[in-house]
Protein backbone atom coordinates (compact mmCIF):
# COMPACT_ATOMS: atom_id res chain seq x y z
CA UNK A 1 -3.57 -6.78 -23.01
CA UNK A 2 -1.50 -3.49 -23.30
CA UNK A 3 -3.72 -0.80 -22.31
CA UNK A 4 -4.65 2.17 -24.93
CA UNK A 5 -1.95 4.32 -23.19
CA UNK A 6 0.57 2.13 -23.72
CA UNK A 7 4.46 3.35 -24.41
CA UNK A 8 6.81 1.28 -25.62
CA UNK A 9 10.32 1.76 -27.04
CA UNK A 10 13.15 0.32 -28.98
CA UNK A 11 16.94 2.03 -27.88
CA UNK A 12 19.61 0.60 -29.88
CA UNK A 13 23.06 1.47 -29.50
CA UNK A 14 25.00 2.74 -32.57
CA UNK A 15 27.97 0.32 -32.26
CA UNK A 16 27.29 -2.32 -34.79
CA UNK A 17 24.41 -2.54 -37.47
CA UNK A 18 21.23 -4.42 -36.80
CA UNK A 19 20.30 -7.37 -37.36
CA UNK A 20 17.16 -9.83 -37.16
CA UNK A 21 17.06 -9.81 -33.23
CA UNK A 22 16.87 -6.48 -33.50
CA UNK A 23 14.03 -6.37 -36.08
CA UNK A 24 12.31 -8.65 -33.87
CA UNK A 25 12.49 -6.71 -31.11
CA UNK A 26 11.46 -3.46 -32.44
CA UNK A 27 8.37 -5.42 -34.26
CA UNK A 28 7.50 -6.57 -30.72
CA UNK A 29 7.51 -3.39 -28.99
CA UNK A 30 6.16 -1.47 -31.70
CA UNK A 31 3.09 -3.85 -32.68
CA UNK A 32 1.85 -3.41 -28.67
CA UNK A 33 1.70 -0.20 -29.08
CA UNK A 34 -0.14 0.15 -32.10
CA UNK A 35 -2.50 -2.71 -31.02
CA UNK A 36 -3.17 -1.00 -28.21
CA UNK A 37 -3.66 2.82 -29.40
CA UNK A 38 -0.47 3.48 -27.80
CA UNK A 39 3.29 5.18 -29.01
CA UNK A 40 6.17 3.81 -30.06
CA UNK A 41 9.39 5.29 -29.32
CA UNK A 42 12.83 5.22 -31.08
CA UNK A 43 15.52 6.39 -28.43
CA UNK A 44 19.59 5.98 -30.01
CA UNK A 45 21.69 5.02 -26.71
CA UNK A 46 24.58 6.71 -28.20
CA UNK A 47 26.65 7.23 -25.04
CA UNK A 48 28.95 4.13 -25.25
CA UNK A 49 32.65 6.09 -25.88
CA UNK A 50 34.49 5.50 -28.59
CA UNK A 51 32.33 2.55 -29.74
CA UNK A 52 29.51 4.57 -30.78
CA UNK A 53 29.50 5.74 -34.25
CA UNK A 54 26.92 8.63 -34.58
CA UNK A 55 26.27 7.77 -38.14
CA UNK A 56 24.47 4.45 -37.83
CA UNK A 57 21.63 6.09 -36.40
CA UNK A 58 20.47 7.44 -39.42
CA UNK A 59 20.86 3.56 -40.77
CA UNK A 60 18.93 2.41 -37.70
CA UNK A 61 16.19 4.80 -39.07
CA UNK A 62 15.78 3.46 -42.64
CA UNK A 63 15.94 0.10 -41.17
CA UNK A 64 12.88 0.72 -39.09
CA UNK A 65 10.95 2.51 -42.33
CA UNK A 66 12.12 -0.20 -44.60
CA UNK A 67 10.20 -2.58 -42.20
CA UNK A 68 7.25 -0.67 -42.11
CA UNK A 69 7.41 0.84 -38.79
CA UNK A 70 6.32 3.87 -37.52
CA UNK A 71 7.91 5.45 -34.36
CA UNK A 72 8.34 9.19 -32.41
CA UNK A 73 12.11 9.45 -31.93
CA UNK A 74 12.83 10.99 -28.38
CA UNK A 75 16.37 12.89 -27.77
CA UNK A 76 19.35 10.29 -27.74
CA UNK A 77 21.39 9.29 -24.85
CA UNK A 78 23.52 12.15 -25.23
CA UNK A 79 21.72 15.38 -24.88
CA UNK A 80 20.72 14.07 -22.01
CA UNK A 81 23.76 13.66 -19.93
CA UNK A 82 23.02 16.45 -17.84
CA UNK A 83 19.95 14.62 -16.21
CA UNK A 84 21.94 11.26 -15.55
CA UNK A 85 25.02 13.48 -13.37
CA UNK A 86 21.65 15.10 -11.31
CA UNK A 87 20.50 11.60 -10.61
CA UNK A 88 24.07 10.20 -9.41
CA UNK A 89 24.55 13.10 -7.58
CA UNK A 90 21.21 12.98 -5.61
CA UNK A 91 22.51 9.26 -4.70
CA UNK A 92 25.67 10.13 -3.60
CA UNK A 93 24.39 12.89 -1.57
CA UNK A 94 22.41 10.49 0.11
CA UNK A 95 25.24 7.96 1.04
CA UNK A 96 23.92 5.49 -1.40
CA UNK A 97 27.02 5.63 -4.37
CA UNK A 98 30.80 4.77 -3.62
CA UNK A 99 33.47 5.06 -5.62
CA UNK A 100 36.07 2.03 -7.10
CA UNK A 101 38.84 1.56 -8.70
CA UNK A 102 39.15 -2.00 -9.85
CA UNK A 103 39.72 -3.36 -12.70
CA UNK A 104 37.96 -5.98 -14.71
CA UNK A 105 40.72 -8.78 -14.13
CA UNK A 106 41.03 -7.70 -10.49
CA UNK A 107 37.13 -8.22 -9.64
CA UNK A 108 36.95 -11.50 -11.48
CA UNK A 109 39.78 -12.87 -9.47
CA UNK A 110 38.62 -11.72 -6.46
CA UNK A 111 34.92 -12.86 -6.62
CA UNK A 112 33.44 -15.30 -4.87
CA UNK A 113 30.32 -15.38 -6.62
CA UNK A 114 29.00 -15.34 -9.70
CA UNK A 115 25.52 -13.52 -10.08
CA UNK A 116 23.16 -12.49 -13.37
CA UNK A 117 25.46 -10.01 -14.98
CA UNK A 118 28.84 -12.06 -14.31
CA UNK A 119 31.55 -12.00 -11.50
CA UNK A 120 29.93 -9.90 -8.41
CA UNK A 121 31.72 -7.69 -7.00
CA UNK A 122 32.93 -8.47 -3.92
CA UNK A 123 32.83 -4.88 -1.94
CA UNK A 124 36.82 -4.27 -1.95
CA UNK A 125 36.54 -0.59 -2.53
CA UNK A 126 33.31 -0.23 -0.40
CA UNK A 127 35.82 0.81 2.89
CA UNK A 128 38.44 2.16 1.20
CA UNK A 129 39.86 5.65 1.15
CA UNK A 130 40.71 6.95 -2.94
CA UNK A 131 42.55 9.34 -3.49
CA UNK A 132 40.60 12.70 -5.06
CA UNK A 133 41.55 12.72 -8.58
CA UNK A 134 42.11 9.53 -9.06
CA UNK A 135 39.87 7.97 -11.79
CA UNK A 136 37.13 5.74 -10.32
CA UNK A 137 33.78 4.07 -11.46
CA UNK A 138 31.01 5.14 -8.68
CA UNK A 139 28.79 1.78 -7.24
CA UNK A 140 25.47 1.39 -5.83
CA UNK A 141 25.46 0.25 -2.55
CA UNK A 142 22.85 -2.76 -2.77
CA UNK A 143 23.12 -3.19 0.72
CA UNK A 144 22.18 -0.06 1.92
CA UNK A 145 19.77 0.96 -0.90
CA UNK A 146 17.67 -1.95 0.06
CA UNK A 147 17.07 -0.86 3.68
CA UNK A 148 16.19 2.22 2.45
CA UNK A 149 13.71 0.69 0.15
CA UNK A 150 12.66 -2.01 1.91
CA UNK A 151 10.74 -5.18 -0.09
CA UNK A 152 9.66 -4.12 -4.14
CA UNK A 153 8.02 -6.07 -6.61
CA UNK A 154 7.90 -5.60 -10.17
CA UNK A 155 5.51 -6.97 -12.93
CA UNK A 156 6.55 -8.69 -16.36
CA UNK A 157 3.25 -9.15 -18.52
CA UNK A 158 4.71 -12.49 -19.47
CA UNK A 159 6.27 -13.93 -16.04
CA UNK A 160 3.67 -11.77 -13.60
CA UNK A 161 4.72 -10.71 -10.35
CA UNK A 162 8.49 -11.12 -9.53
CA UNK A 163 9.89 -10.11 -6.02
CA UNK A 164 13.03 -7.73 -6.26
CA UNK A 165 16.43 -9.60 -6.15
CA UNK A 166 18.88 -6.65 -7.04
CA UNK A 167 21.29 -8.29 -4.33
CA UNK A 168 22.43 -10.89 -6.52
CA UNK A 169 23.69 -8.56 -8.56
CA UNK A 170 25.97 -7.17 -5.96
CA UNK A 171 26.84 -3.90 -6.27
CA UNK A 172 26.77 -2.38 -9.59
CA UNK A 173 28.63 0.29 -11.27
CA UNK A 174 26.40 3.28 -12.11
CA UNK A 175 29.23 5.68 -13.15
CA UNK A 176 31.61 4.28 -15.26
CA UNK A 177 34.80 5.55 -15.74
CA UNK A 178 35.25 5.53 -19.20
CA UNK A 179 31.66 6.81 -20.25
CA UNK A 180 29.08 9.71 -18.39
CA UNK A 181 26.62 6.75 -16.98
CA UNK A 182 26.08 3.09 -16.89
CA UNK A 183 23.28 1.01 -18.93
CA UNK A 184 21.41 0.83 -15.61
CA UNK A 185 20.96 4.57 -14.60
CA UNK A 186 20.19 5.97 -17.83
CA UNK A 187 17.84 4.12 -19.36
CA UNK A 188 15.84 3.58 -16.31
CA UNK A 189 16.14 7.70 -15.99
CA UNK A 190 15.30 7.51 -19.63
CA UNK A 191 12.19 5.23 -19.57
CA UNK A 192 10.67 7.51 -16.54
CA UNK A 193 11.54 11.05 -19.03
CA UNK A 194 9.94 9.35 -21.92
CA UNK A 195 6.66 7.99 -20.40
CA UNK A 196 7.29 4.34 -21.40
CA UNK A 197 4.73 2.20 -19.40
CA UNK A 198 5.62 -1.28 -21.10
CA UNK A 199 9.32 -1.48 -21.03
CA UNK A 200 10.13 -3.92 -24.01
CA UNK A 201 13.25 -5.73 -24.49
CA UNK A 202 14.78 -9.08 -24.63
CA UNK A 203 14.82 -11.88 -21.91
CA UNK A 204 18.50 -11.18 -21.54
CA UNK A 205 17.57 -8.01 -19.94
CA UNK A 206 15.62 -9.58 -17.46
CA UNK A 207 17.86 -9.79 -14.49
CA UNK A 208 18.49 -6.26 -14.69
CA UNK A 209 14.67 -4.71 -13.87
CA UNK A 210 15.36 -5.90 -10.56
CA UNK A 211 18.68 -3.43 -10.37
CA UNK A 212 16.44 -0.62 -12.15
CA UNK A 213 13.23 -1.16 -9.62
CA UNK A 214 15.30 -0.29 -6.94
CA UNK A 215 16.83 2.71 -8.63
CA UNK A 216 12.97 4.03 -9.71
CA UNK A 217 12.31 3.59 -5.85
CA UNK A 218 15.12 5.44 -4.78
CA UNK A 219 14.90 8.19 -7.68
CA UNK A 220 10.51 8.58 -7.06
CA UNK A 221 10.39 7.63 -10.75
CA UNK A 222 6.80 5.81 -11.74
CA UNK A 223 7.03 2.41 -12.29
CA UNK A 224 6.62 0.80 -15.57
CA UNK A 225 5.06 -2.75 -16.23
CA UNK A 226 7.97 -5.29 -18.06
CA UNK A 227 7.18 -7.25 -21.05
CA UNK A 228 10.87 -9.49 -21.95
CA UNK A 229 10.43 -11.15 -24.86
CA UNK A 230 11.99 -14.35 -26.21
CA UNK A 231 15.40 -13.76 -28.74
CA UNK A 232 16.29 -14.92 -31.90
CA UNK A 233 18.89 -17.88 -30.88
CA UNK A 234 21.63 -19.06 -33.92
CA UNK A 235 22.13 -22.75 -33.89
CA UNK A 236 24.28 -23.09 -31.44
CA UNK A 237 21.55 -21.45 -29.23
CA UNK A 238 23.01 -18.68 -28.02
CA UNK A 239 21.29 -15.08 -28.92
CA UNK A 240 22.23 -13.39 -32.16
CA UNK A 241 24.63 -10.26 -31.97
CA UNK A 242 26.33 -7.60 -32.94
CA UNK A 243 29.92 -8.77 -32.39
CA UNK A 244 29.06 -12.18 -33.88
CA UNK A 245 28.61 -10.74 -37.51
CA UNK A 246 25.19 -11.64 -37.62
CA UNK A 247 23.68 -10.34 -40.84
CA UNK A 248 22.85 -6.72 -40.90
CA UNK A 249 19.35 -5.25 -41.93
CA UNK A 250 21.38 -2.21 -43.96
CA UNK A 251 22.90 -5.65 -45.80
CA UNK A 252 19.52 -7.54 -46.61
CA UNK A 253 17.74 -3.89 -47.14
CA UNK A 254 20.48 -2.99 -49.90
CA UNK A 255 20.54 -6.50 -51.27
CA UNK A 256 16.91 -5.46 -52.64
CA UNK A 257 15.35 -7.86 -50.14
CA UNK A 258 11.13 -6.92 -49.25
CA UNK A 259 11.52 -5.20 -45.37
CA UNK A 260 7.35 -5.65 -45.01
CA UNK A 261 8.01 -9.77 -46.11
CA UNK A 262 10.40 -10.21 -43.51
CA UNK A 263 8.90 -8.33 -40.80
CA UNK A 264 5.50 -10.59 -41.30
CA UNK A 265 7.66 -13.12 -41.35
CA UNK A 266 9.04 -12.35 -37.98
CA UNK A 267 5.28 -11.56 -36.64
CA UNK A 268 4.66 -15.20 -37.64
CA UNK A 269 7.80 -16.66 -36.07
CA UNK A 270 8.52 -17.63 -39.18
CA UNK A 271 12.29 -18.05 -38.82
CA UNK A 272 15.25 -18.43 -41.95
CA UNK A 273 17.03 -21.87 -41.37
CA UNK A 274 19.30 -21.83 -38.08
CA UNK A 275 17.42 -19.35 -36.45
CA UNK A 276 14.81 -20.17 -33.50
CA UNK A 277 12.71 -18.53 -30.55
CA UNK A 278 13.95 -19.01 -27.20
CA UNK A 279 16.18 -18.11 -24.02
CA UNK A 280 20.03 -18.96 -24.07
C-alpha cells in the first residue's frame, strides 16, 4: 500500500492527443496518490524537437479535468534544460559519456544483439576519435558505469525486487543529437527534482528503470519505488498509441461524451469492445 507521502506523476509528451491508455494511466497514478494522502503531479515532456506542439498541453489539461482529476503541474521539460546539460556534464567529466556518430540504419546493421529497447549498440564509436564540431549523440558507457556502481536493485510494487540489468541495454544515448537530452536522463533527473516516490507508468517502460537506477546511482539522486502497470492492448494485442490513431480524449470529450463515466469505467477495467488489459 502506497504510503501517505506518496508522489506520483503522469508526463505526457505533446506530440499526439491522448487517448484511453493514457486516461488509464493517469487514473492509475493519480488514484495512489489520493488513496494514499499523497500528490499527483502533471509534468508536459515537451522537449521532443519539432514533434512537440506546445499547444496540446493545454488539451492534455482539460482532458485530465474532464475526467475528474486533480493534479499540481510541475515546470515542463523545457525550462528545465539547464539542469539536464549539468547532469551530462558531471558524467562526462567523470569519463562515464562518449560521444557517436551513427546513424540509425548503421547501428541496426551492425548489431549483433538485440536487447529491451531494440538493436544494441555495438560500441563502434566507443574508441574512436570525432572530430570537434562534428554533430554527435553522447552514450553512457554501461560498462564502465557499472564498475563504478557495482550490483543495484530496484523495487516495482507489483514485480518486487528486481536485480539491475542496464547491460542489456548496451550503451544508451543520453544526449541526442537532434534534441537537449534523451528520455532516460531527464525524466529520471526529473522524478528526483519533483519528489516522485512511486514512479508510475506503463509495463512498456519497464526495461528502462534498470538504465535510470544506474543513472540515480551515479547522479546521488534518491531512489524511487516502481509501480508499471498493465496497458490498454487493441485487438491485435499490441498497446494503444499515438501514431496508431487511436481515439483521442479531446475527440470523445467534444463529442459530449461523460469524462467521470469513462474514467469509472476504466477504474473497473471495464473496457469498450477490442480493448483489453495486458502486456504486448
Amino acid at each position: 500500500m502506497p504510503s501517505p507521502l506518496t508522489v506520483t506523476r503522469f508526463a505526457p509528451s505533446p506530440n499526439g492527443p491522448l487517448h484511453l491508455g493514457h486516461a488509464y494511466s493517469a487514473i492509475v497514478a493519480h488514484d495512489l496518490a489520493r488513496n494514499g494522502g499523497g500528490r499527483f503531479l502533471l509534468r508536459i515532456e515537451d522537449i521532443d524537437g519539432t514533434r512537440s506542439r506546445p499547444e496540446l498541453a493545454e488539451v492534455f489539461r482539460e482532458d485530465l479535468a474532464w475526467l475528474g482529476l486533480e493534479w499540481e503541474e510541475v515546470p515542463a521539460q523545457s525550462q528545465r534544460l539547464a539542469s539536464y546539460e549539468a547532469a551530462a556534464d558531471e558524467l562526462k567529466s567523470r569519463g562515464l559519456l562518449y560521444p557517436c556518430r551513427c546513424t540509425r540504419a548503421e547501428i541496426a546493421e551492425a548489431a549483433v544483439i538485440t536487447g529491451p529497447e531494440g538493436p544494441v549498440y555495438p560500441g563502434t564509436c566507443k574508441h574512436r576519435n570525432i572530430p570537434q564540431g562534428e554533430p554527435v549523440q553522447w552514450r553512457i558507457d554501461m560498462e564502465h558505469a557499472l564498475a563504478e556502481t557495482g550490483p543495484l536493485e530496484w523495487v516495482d510494487s507489483l514485480a518486487g525486487v528486481q536485480q539491475c540489468e542496464a547491460m542489456a541495454a548496451g550503451d544508451v544515448v543520453l544526449v541526442r543529437k537532434e534534441a537537449p537530452v534523451s528520455y532516460h536522463l531527464a525524466a529520471t533527473i526529473d522524478d528526483a527534482v519533483d519528489g516522485v516516490t512511486l514512479v508510475t507508468r506503463g509495463a512498456d517502460l519497464f526495461a528502462a528503470s534498470h538504465i535510470h537506477r544506474v543513472l540515480q546511482e551515479l547522479l546521488g539522486l534518491p531512489v524511487p519505488t516502481w509501480h508499471h502497470h498493465d496497458l490498454l492492448l487493441d485487438e491485435t494485442g499490441q498497446k494503444l498509441a499515438k501514431r496508431k490513431n487511436s481515439p483521442s480524449l479531446a475527440d470523445r470529450r467534444l463529442a459530449g461524451e461523460d469524462g467521470a463515466a469513462l474514467a469509472a469505467q476504466l477504474r473497473a477495467q471495464n473496457f469498450p469492445t477490442g480493448i483489453s488489459l495486458g502486456r504486448p
